[in-house]
C-alpha atoms as a PDB file:
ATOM      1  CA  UNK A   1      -7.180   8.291  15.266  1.00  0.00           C
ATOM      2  CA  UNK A   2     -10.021   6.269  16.622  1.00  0.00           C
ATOM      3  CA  UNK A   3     -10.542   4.468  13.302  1.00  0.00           C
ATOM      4  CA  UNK A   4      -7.416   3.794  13.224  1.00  0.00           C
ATOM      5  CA  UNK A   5      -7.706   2.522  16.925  1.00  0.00           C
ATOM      6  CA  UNK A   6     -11.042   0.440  15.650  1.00  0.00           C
ATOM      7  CA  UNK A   7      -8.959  -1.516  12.778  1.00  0.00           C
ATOM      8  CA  UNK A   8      -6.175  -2.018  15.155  1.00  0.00           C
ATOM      9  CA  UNK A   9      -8.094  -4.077  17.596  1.00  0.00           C
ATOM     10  CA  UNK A  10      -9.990  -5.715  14.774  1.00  0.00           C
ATOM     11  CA  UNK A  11      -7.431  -6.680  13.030  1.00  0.00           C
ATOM     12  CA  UNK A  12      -6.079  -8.369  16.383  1.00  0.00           C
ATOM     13  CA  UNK A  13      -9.384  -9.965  16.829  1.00  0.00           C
ATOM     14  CA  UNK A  14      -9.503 -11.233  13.303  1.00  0.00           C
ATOM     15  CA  UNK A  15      -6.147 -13.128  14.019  1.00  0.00           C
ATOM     16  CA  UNK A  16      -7.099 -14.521  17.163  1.00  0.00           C
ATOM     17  CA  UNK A  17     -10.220 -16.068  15.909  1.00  0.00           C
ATOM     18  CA  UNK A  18      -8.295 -17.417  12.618  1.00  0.00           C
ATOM     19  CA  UNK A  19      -5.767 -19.273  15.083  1.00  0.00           C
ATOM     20  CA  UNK A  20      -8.371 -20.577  17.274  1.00  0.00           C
ATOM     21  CA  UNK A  21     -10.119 -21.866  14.103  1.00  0.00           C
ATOM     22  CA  UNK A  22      -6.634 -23.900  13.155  1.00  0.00           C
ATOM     23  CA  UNK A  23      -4.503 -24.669  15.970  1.00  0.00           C
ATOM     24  CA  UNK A  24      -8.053 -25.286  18.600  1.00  0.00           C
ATOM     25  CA  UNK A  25      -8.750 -22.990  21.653  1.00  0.00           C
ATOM     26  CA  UNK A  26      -5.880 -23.795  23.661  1.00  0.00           C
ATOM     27  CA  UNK A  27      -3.009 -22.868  20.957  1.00  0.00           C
ATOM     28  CA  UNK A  28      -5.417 -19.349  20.627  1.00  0.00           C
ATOM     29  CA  UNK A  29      -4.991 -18.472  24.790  1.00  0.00           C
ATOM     30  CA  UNK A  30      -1.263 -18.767  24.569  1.00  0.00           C
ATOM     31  CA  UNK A  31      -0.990 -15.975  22.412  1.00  0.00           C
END
């Protein structure tokens, strides 16, 4: 339960970062 917790939020982490990285900082906040 709390791994699967753990890979949640990375996983949502992960995705943030890789749309910072291509659309810039601003397109990431707007999420």
């Amino acid at each position: 339960m709390i791994l699967t917790c753990y890979n949640t939020f990375n996983t949502s982490f992960a995705i943030i970062e890789f749309k910072s990285k291509i659309s810039g900082i601003d397109e990431a906040r707007s999420i």
